[in-house]
PDB file of N, CA and C in Angstrom:
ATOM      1  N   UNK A   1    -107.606  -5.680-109.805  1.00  0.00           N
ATOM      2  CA  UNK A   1    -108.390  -6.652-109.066  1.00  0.00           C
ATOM      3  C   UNK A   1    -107.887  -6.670-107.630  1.00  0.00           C
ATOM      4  N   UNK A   2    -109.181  -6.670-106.716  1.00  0.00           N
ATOM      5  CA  UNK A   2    -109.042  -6.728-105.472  1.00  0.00           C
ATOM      6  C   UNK A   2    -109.344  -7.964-104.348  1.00  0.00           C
ATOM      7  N   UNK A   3    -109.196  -7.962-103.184  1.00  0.00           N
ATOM      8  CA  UNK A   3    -109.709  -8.828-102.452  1.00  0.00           C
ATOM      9  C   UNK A   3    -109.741  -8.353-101.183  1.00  0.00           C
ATOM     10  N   UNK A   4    -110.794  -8.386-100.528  1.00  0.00           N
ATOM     11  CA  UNK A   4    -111.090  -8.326 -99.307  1.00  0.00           C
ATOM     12  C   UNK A   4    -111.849  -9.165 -98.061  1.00  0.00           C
ATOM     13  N   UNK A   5    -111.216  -8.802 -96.928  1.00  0.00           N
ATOM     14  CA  UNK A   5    -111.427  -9.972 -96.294  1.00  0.00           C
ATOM     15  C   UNK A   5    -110.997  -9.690 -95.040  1.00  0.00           C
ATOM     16  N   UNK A   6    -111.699 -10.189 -93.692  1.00  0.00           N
ATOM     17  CA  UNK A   6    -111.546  -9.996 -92.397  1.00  0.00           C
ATOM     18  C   UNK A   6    -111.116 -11.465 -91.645  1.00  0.00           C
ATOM     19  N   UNK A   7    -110.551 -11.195 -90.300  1.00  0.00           N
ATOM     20  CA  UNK A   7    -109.716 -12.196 -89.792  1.00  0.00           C
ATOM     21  C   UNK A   7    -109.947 -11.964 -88.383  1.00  0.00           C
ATOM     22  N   UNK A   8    -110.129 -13.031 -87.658  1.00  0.00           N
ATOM     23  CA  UNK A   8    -110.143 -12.722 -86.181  1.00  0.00           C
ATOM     24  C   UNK A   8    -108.539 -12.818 -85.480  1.00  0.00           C
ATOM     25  N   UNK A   9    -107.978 -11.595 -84.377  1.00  0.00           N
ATOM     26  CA  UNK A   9    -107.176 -11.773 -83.449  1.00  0.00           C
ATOM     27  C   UNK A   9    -107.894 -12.100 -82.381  1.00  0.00           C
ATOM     28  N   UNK A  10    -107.495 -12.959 -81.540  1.00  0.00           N
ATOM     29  CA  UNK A  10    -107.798 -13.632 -80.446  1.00  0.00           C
ATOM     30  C   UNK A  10    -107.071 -12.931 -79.385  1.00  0.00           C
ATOM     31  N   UNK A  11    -106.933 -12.389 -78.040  1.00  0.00           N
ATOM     32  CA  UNK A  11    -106.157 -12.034 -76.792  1.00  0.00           C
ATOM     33  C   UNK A  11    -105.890 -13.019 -75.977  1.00  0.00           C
ATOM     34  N   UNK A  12    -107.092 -13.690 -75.666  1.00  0.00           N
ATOM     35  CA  UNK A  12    -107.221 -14.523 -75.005  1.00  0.00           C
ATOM     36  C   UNK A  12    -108.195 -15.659 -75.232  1.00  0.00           C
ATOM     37  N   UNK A  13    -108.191 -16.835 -74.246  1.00  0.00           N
ATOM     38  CA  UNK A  13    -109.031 -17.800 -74.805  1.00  0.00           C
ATOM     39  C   UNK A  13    -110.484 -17.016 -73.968  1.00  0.00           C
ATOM     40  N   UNK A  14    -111.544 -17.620 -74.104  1.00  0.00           N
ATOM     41  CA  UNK A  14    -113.060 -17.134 -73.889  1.00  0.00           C
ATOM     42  C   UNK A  14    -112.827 -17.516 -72.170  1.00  0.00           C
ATOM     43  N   UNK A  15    -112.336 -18.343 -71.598  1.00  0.00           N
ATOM     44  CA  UNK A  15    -112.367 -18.831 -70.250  1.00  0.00           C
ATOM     45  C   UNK A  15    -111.447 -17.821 -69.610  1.00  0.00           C
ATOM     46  N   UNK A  16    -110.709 -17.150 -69.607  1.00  0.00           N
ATOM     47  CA  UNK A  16    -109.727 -15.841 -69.574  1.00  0.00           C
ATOM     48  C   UNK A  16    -109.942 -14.833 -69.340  1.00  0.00           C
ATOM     49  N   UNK A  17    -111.449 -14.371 -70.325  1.00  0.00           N
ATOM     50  CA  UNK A  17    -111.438 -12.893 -70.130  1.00  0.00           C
ATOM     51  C   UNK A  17    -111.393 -12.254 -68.962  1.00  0.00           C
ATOM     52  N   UNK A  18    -111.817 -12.520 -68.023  1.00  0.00           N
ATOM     53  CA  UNK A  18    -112.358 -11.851 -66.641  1.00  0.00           C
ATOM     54  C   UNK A  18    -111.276 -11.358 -65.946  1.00  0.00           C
ATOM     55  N   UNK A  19    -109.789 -12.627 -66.565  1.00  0.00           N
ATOM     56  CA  UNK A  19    -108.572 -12.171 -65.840  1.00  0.00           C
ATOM     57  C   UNK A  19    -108.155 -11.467 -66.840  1.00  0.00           C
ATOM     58  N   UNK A  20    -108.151 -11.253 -67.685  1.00  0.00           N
ATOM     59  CA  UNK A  20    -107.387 -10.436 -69.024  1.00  0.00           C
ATOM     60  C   UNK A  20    -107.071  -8.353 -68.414  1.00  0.00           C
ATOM     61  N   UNK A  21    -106.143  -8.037 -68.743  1.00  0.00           N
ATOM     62  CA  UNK A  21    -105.893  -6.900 -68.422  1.00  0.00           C
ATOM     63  C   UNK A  21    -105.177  -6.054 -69.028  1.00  0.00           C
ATOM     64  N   UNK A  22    -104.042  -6.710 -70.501  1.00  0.00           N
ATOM     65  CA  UNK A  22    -103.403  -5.791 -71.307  1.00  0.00           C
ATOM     66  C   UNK A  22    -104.429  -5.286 -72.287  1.00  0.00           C
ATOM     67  N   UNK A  23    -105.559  -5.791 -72.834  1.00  0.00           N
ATOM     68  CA  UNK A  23    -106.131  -4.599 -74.126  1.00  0.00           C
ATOM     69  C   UNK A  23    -107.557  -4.903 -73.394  1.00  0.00           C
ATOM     70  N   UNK A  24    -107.524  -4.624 -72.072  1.00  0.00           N
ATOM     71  CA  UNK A  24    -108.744  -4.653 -71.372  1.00  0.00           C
ATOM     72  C   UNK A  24    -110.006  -3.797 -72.024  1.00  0.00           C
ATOM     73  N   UNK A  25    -109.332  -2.537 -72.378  1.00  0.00           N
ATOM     74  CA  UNK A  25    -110.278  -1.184 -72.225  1.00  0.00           C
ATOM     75  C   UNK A  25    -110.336  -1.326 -74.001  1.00  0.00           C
ATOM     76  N   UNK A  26    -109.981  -1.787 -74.966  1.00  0.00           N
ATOM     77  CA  UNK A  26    -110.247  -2.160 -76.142  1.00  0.00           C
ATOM     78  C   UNK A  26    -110.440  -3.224 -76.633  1.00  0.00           C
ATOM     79  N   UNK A  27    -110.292  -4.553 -76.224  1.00  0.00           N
ATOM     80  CA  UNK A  27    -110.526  -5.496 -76.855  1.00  0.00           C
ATOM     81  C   UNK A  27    -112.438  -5.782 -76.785  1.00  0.00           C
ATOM     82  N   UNK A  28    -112.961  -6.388 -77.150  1.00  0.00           N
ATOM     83  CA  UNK A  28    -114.173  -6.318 -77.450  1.00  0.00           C
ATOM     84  C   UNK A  28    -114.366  -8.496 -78.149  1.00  0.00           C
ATOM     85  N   UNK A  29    -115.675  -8.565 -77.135  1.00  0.00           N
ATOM     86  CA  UNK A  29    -116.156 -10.114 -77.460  1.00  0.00           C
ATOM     87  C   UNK A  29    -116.631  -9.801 -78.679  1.00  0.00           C
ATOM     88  N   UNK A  30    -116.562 -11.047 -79.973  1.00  0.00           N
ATOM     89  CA  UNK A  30    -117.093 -10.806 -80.551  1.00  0.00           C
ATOM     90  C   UNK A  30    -117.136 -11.858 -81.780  1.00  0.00           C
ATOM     91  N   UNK A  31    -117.942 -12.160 -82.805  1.00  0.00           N
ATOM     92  CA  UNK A  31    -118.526 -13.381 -83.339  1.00  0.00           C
ATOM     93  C   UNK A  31    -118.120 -13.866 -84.344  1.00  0.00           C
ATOM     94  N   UNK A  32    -117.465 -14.773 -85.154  1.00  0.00           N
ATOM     95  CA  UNK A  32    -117.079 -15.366 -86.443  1.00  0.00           C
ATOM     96  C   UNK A  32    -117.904 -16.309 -86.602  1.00  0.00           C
ATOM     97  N   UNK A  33    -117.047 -16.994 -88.060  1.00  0.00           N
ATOM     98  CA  UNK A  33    -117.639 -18.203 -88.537  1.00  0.00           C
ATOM     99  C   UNK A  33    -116.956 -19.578 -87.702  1.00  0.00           C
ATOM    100  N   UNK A  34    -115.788 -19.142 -86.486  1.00  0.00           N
ATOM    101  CA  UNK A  34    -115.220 -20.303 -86.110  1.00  0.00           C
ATOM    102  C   UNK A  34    -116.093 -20.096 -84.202  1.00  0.00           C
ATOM    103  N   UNK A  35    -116.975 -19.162 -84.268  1.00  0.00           N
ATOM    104  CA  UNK A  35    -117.641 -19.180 -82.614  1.00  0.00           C
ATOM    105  C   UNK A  35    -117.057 -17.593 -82.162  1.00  0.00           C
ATOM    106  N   UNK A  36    -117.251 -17.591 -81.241  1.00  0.00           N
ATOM    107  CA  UNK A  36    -117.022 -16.543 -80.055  1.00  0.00           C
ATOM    108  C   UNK A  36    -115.384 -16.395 -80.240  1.00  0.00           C
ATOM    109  N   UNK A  37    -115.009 -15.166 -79.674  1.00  0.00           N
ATOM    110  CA  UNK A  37    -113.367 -14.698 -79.473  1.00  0.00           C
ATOM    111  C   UNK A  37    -113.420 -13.767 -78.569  1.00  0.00           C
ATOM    112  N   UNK A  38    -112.504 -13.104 -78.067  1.00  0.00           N
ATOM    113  CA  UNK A  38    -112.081 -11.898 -77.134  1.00  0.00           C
ATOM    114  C   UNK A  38    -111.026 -11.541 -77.578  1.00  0.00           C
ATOM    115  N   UNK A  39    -111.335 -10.429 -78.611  1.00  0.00           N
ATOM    116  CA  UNK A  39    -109.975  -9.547 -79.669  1.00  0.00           C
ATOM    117  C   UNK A  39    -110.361  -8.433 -80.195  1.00  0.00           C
ATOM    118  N   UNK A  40    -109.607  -8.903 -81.498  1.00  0.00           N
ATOM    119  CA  UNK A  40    -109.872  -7.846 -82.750  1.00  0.00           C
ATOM    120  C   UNK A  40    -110.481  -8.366 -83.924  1.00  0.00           C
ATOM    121  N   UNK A  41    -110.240  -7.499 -84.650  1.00  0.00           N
ATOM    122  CA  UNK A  41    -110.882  -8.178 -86.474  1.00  0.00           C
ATOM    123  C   UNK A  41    -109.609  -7.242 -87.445  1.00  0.00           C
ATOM    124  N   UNK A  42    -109.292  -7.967 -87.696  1.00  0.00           N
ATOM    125  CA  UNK A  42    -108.225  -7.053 -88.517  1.00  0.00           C
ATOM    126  C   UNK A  42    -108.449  -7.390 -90.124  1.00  0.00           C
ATOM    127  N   UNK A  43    -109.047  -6.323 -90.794  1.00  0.00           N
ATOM    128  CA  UNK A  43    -109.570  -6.132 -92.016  1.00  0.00           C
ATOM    129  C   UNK A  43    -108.605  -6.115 -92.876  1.00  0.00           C
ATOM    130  N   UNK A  44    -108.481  -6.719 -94.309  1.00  0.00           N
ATOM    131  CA  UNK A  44    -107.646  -6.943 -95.316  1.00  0.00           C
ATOM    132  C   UNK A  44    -107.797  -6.778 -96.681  1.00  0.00           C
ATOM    133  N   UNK A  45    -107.401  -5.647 -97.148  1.00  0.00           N
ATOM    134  CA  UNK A  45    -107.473  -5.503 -98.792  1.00  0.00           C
ATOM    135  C   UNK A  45    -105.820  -5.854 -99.429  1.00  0.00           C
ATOM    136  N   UNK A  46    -106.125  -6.829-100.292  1.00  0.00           N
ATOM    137  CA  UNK A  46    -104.831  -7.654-100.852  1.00  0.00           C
ATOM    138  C   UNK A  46    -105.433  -7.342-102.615  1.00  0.00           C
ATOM    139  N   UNK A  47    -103.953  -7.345-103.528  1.00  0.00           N
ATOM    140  CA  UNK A  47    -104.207  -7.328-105.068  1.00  0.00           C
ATOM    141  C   UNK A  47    -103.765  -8.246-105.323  1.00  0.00           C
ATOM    142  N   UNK A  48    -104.176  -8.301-106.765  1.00  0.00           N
ATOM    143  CA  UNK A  48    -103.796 -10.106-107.214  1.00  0.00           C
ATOM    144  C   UNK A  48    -102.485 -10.289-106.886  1.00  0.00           C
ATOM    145  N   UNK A  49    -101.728 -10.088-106.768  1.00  0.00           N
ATOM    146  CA  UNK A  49    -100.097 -10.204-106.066  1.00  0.00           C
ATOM    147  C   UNK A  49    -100.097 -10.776-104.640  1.00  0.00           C
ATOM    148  N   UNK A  50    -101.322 -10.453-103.993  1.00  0.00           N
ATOM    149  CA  UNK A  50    -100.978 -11.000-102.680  1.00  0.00           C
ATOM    150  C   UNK A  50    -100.279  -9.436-101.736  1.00  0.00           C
ATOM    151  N   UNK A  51    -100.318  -8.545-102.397  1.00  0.00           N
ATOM    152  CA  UNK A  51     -99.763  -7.406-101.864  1.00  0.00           C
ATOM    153  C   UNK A  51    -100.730  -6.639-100.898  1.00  0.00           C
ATOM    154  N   UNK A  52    -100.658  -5.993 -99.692  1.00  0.00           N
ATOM    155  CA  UNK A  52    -101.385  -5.747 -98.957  1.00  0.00           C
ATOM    156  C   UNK A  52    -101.827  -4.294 -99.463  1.00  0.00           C
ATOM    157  N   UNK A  53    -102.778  -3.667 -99.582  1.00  0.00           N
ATOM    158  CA  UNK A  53    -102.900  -2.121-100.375  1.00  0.00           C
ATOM    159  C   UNK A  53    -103.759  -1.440 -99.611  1.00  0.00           C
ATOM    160  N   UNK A  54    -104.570  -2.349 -97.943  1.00  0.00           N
ATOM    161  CA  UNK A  54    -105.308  -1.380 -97.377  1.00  0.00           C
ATOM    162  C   UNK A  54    -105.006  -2.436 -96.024  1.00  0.00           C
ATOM    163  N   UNK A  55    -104.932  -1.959 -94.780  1.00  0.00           N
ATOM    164  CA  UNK A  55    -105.803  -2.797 -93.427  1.00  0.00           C
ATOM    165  C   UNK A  55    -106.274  -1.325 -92.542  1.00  0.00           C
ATOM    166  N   UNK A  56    -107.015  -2.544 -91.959  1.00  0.00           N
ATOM    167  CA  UNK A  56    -107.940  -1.838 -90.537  1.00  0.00           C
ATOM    168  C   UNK A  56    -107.757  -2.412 -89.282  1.00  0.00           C
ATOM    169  N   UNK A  57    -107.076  -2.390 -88.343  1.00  0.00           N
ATOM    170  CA  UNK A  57    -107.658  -3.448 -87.156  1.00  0.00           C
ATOM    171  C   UNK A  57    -109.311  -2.564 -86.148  1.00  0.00           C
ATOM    172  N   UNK A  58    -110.370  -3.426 -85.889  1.00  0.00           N
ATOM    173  CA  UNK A  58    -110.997  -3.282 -85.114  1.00  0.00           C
ATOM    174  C   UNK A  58    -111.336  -3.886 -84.179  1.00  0.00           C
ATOM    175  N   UNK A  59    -112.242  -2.773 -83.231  1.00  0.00           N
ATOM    176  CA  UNK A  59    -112.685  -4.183 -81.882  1.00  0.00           C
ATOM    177  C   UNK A  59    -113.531  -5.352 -82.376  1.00  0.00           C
ATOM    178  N   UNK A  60    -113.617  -6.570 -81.943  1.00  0.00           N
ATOM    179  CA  UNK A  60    -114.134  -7.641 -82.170  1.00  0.00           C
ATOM    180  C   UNK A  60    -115.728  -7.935 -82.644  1.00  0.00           C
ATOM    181  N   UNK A  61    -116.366  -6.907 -81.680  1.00  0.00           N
ATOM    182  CA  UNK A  61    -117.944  -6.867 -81.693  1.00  0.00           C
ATOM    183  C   UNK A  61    -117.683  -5.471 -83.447  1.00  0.00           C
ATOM    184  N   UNK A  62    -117.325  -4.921 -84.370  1.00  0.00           N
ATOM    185  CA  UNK A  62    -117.824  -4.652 -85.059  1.00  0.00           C
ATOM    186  C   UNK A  62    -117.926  -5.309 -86.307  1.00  0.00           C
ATOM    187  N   UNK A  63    -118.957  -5.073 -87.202  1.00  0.00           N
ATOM    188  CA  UNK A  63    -119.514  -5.687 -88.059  1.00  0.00           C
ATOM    189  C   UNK A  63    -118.401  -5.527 -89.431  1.00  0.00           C
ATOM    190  N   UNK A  64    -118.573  -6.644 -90.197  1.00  0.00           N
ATOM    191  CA  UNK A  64    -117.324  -6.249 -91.802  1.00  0.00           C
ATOM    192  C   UNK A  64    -118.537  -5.503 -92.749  1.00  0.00           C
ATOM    193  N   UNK A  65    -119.522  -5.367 -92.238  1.00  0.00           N
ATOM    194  CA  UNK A  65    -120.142  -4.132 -93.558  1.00  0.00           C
ATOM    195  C   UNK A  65    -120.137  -3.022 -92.603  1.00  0.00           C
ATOM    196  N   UNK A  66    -119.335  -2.463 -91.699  1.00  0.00           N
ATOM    197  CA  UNK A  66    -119.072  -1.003 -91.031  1.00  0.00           C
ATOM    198  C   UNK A  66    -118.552  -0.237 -92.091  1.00  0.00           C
ATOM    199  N   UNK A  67    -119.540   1.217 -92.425  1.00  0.00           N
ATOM    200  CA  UNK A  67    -119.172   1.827 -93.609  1.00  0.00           C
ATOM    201  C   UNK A  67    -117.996   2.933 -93.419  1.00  0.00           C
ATOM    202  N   UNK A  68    -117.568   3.129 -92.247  1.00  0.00           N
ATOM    203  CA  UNK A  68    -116.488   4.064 -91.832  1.00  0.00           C
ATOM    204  C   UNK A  68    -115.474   2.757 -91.982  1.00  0.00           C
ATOM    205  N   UNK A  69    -115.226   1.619 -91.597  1.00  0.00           N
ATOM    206  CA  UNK A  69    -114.320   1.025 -91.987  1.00  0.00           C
ATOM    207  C   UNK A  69    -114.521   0.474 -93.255  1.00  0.00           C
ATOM    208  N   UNK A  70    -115.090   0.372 -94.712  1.00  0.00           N
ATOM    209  CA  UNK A  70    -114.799   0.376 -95.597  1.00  0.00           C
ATOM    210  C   UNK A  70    -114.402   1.714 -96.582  1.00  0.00           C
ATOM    211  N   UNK A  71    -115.006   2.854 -95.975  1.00  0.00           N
ATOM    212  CA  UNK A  71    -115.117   3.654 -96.816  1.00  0.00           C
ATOM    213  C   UNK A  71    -113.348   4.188 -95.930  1.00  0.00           C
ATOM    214  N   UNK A  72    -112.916   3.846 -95.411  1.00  0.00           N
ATOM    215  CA  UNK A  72    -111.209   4.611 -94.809  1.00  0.00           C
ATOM    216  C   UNK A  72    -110.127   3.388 -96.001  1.00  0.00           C
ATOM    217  N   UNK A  73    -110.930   2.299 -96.078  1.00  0.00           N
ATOM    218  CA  UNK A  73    -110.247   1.476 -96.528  1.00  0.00           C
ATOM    219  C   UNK A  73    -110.203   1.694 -98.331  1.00  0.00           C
ATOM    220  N   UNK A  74    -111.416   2.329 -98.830  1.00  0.00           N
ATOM    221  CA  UNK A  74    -111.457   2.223-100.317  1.00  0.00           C
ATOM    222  C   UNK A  74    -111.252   3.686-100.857  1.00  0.00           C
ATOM    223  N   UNK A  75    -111.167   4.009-100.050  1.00  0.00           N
ATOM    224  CA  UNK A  75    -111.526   6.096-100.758  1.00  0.00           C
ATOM    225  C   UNK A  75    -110.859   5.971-101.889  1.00  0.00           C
ATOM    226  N   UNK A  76    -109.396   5.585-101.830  1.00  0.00           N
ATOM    227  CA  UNK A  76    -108.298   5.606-103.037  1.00  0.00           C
ATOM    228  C   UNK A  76    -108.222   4.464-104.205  1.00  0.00           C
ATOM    229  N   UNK A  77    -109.321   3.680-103.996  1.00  0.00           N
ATOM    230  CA  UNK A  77    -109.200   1.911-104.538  1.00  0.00           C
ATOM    231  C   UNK A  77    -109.983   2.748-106.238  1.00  0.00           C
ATOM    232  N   UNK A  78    -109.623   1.341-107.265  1.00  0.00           N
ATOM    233  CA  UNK A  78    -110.082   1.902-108.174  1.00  0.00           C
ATOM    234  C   UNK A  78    -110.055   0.158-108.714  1.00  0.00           C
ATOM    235  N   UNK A  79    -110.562  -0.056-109.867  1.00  0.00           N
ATOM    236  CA  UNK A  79    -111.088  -1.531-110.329  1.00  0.00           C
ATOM    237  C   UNK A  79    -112.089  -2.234-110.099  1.00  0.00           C
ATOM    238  N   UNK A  80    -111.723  -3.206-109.608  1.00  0.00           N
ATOM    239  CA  UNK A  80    -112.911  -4.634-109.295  1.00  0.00           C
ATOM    240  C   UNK A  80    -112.494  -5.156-107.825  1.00  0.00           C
ATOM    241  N   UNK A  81    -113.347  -5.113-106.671  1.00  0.00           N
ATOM    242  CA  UNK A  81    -113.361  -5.374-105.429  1.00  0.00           C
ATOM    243  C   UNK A  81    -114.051  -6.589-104.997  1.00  0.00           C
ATOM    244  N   UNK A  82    -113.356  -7.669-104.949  1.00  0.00           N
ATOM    245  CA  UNK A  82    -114.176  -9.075-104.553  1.00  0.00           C
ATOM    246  C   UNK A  82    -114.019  -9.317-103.109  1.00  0.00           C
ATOM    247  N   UNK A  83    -115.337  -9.610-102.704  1.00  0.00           N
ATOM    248  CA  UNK A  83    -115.476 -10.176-100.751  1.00  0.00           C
ATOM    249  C   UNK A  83    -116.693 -11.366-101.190  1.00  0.00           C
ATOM    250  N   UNK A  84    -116.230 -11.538 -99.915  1.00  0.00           N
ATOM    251  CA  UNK A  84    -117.191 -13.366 -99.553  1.00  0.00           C
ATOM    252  C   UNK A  84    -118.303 -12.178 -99.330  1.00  0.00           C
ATOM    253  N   UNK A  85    -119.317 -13.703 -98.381  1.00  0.00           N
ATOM    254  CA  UNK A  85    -120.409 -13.081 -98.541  1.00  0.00           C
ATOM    255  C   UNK A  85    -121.279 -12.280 -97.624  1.00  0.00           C
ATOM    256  N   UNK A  86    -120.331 -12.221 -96.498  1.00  0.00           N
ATOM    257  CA  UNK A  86    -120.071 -11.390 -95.386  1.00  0.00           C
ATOM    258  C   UNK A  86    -120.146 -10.168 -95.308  1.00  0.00           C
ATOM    259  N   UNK A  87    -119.385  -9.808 -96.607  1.00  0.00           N
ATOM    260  CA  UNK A  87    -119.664  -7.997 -96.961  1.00  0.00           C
ATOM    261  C   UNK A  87    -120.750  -7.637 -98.085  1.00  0.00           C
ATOM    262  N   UNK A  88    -121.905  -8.568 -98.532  1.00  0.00           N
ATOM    263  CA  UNK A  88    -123.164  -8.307 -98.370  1.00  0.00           C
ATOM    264  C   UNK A  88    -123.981  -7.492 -97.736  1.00  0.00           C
ATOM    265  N   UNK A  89    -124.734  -6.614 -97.862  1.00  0.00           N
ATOM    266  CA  UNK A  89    -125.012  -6.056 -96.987  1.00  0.00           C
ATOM    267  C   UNK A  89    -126.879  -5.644 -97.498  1.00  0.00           C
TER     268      UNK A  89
END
């Protein structure tokens, strides 16, 4: 048994970006369930243990049903894979 699940990194606050300059050329605006951010998304496959068995970090603007980032994440997975409803697709 699996679990998966995405998370926003933040760089900066939204009033910031314009001055922002360390992950200038990668960070990417982009949308959750808590509003707007200027980051990443750092993707999470955990087993019932709580043990981490896959991540991804991406830029902010991509989507959690991106099939190059699930399919890098599952190639090797084997069982039962539970996600909210986000990875609907």
């Amino acid at each position: 048994i699996s679990f998966i699940d995405s998370t926003h990194l933040k760089v900066c606050h939204n009033r910031r970006i314009h001055q922002h300059r360390t992950f200038k050329t990668v960070a990417e605006r982009g949308f959750c369930s808590i509003g707007w951010f200027y980051g990443f998304k750092l993707h999470l496959i955990i087993n019932d243990k709580g043990e981490i068995i896959a991540f991804f970090l991406t830029k902010g603007n991509v989507d959690d049903r991106n099939l190059k980032v699930m399919k890098s994440m599952t190639e090797n997975m084997f069982g039962k894979l539970f996600a909210d409803k986000g990875y609907i697709s």
